[in-house]
PDB file of N, CA and C in Angstrom:
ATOM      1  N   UNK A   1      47.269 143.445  29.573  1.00  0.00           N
ATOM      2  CA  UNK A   1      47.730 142.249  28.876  1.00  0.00           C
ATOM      3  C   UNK A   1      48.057 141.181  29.916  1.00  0.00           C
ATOM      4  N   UNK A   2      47.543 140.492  29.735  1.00  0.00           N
ATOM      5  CA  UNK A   2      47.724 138.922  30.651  1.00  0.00           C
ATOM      6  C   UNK A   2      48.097 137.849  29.577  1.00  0.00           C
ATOM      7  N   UNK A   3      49.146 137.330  30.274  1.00  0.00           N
ATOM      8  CA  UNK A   3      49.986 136.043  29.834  1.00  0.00           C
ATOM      9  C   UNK A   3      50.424 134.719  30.752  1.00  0.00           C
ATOM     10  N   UNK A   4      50.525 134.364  30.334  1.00  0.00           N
ATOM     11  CA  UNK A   4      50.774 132.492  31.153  1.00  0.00           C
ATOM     12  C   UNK A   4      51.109 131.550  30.301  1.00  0.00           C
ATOM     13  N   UNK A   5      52.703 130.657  30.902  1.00  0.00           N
ATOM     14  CA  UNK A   5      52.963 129.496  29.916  1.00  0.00           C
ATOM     15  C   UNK A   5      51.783 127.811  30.996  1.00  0.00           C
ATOM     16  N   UNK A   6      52.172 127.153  29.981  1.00  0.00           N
ATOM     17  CA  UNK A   6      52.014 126.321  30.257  1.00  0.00           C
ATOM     18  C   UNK A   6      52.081 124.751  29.412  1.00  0.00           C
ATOM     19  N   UNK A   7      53.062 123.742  30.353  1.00  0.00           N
ATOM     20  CA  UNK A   7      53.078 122.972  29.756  1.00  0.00           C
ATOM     21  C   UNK A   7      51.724 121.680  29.411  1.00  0.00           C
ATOM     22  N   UNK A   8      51.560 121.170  27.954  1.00  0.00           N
ATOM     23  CA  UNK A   8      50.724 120.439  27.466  1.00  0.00           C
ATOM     24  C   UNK A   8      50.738 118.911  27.952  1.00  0.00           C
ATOM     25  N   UNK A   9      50.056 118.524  29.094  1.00  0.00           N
ATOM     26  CA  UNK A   9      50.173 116.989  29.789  1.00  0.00           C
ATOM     27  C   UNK A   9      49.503 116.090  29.259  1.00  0.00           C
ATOM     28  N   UNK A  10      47.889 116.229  28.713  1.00  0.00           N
ATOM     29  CA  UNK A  10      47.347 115.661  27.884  1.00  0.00           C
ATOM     30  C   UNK A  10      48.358 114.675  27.169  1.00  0.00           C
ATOM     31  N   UNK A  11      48.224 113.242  26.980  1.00  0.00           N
ATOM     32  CA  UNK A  11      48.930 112.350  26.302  1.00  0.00           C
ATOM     33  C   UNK A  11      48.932 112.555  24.475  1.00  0.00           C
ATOM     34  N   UNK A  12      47.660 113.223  24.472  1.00  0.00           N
ATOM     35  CA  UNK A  12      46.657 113.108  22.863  1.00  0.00           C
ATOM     36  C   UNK A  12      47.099 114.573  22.375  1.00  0.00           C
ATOM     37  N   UNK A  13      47.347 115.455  23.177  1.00  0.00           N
ATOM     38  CA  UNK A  13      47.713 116.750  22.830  1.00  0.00           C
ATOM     39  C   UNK A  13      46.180 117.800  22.610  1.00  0.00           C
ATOM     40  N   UNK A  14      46.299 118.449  21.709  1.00  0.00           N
ATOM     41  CA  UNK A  14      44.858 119.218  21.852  1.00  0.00           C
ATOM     42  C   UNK A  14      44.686 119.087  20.707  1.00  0.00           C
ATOM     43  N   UNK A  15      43.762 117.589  20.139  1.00  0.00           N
ATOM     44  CA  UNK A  15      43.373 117.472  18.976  1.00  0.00           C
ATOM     45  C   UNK A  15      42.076 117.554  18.476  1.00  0.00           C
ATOM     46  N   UNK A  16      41.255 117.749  18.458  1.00  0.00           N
ATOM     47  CA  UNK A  16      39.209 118.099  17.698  1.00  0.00           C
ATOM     48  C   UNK A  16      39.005 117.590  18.561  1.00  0.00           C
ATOM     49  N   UNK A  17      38.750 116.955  19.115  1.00  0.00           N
ATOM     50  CA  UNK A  17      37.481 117.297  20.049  1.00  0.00           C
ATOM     51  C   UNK A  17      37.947 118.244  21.077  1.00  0.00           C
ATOM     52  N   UNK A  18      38.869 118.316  22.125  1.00  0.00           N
ATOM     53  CA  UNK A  18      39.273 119.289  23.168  1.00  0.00           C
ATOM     54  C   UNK A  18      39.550 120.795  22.119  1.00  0.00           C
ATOM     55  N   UNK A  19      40.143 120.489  21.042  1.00  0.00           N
ATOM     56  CA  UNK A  19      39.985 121.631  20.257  1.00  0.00           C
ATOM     57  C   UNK A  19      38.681 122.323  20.302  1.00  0.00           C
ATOM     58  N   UNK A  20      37.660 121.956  19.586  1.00  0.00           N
ATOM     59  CA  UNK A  20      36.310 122.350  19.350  1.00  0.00           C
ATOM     60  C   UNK A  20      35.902 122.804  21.335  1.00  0.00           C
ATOM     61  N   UNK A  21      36.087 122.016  22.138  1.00  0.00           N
ATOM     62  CA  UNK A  21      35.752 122.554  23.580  1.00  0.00           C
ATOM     63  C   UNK A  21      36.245 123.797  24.038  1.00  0.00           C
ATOM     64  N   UNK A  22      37.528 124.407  23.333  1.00  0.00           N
ATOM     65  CA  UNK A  22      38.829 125.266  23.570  1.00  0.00           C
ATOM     66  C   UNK A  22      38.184 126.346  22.464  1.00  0.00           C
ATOM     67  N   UNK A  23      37.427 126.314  21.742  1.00  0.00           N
ATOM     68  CA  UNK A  23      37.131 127.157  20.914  1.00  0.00           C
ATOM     69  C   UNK A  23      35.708 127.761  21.196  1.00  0.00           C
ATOM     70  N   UNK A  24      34.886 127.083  22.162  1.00  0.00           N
ATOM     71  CA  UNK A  24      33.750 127.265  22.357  1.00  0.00           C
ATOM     72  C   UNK A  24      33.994 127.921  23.692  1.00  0.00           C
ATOM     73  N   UNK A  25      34.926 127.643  24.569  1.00  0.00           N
ATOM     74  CA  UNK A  25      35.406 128.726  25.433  1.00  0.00           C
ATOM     75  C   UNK A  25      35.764 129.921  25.249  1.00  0.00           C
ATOM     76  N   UNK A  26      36.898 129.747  24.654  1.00  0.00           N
ATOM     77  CA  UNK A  26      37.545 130.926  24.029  1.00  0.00           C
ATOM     78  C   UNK A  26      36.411 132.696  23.248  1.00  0.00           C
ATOM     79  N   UNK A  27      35.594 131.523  22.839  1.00  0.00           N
ATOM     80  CA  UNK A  27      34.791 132.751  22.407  1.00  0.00           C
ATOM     81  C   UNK A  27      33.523 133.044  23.216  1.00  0.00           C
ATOM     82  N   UNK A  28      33.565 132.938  25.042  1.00  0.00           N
ATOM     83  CA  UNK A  28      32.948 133.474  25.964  1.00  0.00           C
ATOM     84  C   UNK A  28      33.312 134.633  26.374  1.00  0.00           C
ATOM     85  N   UNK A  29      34.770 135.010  25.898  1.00  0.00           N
ATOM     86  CA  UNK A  29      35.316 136.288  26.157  1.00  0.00           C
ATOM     87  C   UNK A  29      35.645 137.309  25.074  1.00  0.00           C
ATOM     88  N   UNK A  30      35.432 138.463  25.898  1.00  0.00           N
ATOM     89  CA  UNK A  30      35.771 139.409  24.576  1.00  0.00           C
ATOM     90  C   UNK A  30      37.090 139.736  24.579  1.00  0.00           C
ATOM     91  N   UNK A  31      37.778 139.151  25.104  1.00  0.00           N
ATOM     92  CA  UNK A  31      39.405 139.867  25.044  1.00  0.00           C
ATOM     93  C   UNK A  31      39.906 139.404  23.826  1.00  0.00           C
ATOM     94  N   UNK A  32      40.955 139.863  23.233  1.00  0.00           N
ATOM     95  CA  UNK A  32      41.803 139.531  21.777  1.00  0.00           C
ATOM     96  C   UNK A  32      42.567 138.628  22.581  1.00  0.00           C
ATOM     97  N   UNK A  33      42.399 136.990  21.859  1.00  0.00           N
ATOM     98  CA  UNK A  33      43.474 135.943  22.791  1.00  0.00           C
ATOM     99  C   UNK A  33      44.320 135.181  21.854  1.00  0.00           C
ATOM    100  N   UNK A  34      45.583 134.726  22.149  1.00  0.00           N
ATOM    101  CA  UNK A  34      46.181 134.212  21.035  1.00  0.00           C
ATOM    102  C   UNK A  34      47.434 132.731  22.117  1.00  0.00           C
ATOM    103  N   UNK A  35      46.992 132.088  20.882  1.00  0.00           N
ATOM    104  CA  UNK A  35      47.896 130.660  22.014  1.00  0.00           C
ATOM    105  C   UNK A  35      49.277 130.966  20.748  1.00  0.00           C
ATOM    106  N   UNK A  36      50.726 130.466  21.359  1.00  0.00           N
ATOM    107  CA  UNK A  36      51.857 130.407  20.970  1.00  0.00           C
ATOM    108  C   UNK A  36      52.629 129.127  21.104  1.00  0.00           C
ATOM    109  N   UNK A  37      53.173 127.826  20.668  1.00  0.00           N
ATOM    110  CA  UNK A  37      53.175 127.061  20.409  1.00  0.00           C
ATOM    111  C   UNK A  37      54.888 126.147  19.336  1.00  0.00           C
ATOM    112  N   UNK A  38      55.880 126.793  20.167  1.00  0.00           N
ATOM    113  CA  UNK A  38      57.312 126.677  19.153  1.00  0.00           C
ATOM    114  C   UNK A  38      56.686 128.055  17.880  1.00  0.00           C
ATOM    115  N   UNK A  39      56.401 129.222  18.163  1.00  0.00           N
ATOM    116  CA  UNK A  39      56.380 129.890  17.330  1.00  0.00           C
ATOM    117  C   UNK A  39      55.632 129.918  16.463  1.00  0.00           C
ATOM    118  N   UNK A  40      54.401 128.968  16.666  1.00  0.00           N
ATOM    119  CA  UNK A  40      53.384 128.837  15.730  1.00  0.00           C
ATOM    120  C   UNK A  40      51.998 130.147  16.777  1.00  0.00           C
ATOM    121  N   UNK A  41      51.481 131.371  15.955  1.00  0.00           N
ATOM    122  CA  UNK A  41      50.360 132.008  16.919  1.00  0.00           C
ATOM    123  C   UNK A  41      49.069 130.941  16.324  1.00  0.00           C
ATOM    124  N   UNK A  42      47.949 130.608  17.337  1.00  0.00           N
ATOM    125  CA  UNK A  42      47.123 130.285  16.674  1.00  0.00           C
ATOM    126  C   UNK A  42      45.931 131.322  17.626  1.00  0.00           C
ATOM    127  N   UNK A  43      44.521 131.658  16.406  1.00  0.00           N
ATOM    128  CA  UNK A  43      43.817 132.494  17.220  1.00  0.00           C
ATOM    129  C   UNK A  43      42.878 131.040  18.127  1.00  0.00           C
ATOM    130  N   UNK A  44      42.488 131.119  19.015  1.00  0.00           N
ATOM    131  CA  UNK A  44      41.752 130.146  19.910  1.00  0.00           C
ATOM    132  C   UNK A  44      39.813 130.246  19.792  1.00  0.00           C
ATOM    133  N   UNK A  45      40.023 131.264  19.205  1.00  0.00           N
ATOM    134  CA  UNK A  45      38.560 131.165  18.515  1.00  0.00           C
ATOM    135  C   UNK A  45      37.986 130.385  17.111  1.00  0.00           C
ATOM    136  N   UNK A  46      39.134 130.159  16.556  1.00  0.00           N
ATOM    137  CA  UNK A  46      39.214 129.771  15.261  1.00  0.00           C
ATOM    138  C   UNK A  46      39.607 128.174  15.440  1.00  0.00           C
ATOM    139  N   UNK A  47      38.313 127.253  14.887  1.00  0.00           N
ATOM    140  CA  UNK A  47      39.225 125.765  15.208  1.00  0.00           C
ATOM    141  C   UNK A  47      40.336 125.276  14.273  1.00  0.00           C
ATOM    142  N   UNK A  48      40.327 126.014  12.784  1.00  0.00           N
ATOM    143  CA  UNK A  48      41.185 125.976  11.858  1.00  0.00           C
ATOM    144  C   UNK A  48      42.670 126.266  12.344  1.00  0.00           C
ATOM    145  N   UNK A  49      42.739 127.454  12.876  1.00  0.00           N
ATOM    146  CA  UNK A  49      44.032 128.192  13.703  1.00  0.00           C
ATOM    147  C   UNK A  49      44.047 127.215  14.356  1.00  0.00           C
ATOM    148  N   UNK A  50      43.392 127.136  15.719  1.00  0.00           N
ATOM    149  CA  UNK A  50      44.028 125.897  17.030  1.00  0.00           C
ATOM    150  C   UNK A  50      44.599 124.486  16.455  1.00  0.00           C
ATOM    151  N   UNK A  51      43.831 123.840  15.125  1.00  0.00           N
ATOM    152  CA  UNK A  51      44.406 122.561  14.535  1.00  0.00           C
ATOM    153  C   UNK A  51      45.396 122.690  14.198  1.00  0.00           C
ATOM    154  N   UNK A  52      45.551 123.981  13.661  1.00  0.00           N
ATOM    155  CA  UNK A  52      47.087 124.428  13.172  1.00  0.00           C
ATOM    156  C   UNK A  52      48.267 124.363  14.264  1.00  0.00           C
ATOM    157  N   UNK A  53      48.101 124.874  15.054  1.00  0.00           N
ATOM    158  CA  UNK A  53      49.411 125.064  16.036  1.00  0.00           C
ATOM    159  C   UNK A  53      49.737 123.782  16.327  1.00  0.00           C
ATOM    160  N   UNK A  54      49.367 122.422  16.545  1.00  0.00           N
ATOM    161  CA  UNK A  54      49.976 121.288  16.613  1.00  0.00           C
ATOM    162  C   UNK A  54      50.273 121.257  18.226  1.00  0.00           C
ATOM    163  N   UNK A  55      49.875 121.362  18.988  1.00  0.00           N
ATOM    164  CA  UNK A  55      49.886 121.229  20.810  1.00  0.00           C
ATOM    165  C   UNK A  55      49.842 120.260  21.035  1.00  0.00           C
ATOM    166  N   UNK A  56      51.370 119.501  21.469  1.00  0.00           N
ATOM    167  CA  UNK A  56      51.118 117.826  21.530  1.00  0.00           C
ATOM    168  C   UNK A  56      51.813 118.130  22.524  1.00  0.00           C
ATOM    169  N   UNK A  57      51.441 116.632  23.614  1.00  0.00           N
ATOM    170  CA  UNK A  57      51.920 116.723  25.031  1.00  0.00           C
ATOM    171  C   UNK A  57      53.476 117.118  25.226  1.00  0.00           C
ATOM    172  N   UNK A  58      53.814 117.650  25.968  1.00  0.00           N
ATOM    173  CA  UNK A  58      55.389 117.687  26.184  1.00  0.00           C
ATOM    174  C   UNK A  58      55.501 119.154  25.714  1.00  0.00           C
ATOM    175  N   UNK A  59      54.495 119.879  25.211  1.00  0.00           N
ATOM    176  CA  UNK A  59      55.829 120.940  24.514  1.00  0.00           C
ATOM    177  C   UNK A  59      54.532 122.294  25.273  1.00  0.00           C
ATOM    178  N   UNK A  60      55.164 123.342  25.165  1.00  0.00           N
ATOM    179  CA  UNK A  60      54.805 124.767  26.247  1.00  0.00           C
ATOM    180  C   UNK A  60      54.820 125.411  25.348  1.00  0.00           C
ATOM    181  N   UNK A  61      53.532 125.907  25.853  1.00  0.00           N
ATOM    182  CA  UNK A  61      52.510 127.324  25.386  1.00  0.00           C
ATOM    183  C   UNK A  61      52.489 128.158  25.639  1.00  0.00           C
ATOM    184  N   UNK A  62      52.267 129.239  25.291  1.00  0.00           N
ATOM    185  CA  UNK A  62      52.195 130.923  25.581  1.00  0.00           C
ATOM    186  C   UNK A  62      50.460 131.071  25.281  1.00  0.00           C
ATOM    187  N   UNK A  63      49.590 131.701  26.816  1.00  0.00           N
ATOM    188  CA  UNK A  63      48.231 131.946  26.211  1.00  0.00           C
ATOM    189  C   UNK A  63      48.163 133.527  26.561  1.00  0.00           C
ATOM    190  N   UNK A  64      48.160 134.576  25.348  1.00  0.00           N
ATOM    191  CA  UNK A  64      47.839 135.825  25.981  1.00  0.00           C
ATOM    192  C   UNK A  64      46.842 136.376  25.858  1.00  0.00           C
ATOM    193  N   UNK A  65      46.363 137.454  26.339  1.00  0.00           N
ATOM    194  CA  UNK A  65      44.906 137.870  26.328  1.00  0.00           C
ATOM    195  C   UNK A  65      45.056 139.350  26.817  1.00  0.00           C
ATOM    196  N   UNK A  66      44.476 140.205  25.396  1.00  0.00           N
ATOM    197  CA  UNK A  66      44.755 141.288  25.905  1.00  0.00           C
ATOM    198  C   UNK A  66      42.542 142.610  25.744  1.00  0.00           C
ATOM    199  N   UNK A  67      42.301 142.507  27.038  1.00  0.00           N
ATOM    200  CA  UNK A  67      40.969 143.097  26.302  1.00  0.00           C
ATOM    201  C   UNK A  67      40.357 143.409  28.393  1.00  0.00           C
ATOM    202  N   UNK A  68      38.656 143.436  28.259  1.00  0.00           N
ATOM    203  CA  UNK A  68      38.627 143.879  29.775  1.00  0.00           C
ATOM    204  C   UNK A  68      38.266 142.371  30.475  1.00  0.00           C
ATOM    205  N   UNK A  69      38.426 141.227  29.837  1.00  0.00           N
ATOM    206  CA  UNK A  69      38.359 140.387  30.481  1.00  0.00           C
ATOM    207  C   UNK A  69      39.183 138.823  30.105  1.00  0.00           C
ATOM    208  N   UNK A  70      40.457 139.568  30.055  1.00  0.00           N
ATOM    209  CA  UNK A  70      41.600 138.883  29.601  1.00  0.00           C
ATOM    210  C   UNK A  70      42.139 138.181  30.773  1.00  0.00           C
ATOM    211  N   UNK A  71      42.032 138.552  32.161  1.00  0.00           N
ATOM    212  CA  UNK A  71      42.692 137.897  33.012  1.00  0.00           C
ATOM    213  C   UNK A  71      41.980 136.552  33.543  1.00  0.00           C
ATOM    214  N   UNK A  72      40.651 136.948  33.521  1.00  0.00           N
ATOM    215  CA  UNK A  72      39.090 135.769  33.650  1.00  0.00           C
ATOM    216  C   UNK A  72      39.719 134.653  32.413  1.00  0.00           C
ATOM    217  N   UNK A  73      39.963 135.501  30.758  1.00  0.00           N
ATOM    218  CA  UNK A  73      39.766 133.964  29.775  1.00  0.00           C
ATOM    219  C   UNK A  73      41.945 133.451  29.731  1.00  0.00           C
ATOM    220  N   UNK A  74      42.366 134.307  30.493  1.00  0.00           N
ATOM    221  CA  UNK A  74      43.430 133.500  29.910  1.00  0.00           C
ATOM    222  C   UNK A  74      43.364 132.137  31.364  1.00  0.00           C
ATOM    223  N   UNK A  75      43.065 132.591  32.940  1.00  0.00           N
ATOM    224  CA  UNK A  75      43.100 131.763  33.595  1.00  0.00           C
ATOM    225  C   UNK A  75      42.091 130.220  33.238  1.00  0.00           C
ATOM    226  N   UNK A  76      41.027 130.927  32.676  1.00  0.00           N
ATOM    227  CA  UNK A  76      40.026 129.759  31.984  1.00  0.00           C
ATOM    228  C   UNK A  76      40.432 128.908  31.260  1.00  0.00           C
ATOM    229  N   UNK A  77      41.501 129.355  30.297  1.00  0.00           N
ATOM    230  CA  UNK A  77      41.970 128.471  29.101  1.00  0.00           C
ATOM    231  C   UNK A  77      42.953 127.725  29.721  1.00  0.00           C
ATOM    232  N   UNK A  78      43.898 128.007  30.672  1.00  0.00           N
ATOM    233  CA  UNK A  78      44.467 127.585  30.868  1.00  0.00           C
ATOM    234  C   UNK A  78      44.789 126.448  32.030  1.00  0.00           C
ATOM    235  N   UNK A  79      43.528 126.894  32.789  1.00  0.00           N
ATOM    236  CA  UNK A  79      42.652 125.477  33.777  1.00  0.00           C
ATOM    237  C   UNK A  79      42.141 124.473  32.677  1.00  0.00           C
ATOM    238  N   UNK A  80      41.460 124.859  31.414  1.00  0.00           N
ATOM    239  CA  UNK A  80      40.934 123.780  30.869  1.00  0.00           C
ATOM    240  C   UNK A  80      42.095 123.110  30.508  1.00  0.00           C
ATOM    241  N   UNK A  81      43.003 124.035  29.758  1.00  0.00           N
ATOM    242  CA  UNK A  81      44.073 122.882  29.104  1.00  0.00           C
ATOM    243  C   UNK A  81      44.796 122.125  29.784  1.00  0.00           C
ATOM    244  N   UNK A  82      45.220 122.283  30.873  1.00  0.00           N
ATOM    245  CA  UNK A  82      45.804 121.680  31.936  1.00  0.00           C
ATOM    246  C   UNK A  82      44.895 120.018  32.746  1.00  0.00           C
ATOM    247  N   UNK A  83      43.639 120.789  32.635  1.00  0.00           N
ATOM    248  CA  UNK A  83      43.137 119.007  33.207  1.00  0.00           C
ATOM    249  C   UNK A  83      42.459 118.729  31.986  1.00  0.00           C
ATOM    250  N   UNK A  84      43.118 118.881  31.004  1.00  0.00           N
ATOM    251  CA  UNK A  84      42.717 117.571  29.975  1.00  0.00           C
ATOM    252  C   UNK A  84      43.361 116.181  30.206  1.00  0.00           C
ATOM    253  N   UNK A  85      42.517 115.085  29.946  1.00  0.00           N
ATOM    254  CA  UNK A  85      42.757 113.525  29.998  1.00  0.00           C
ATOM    255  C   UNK A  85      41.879 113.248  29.278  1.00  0.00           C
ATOM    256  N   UNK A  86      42.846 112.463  28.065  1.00  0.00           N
ATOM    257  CA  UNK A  86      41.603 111.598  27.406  1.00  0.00           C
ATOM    258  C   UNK A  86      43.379 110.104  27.300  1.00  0.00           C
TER     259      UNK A  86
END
């Protein structure tokens, strides 16, 4: 099981379009991954789930990943989310 917080810098937060980019990642890996969000789980494969959790700049995430290549997609997700700028 691999885990990592991280805070959301993006001004826009992670709204459809970086969503849809975050979901098309997410499902390069086979690990079971789940983002956490003030207590909201959303699955990161699902763009329905990710719209759901509401990830607006300022507020910290939980990305875990538990499978044989959980440590590869949680560092992935969490480089992408980090240099988002729009």
């Amino acid at each position: 099981m691999e885990k990592q917080n991280l805070l959301i810098v993006n001004p826009t937060g992670l709204h459809a379009r970086p969503a849809t980019q975050l979901v098309a990642l997410s499902r390069k890996y086979q690990a079971d991954i789940t983002i956490e969000c003030e207590g909201i789980k959303v699955n990161p494969k699902n763009i329905f789930s990710v719209l759901k959790g509401k990830m607006k700049q300022g507020k910290t995430i939980s990305v875990d990943a538990d499978g044989p290549d959980a440590q590869e997609a949680v560092s992935a997700i969490c480089s992408f989310i980090h240099a988002l700028e729009e």
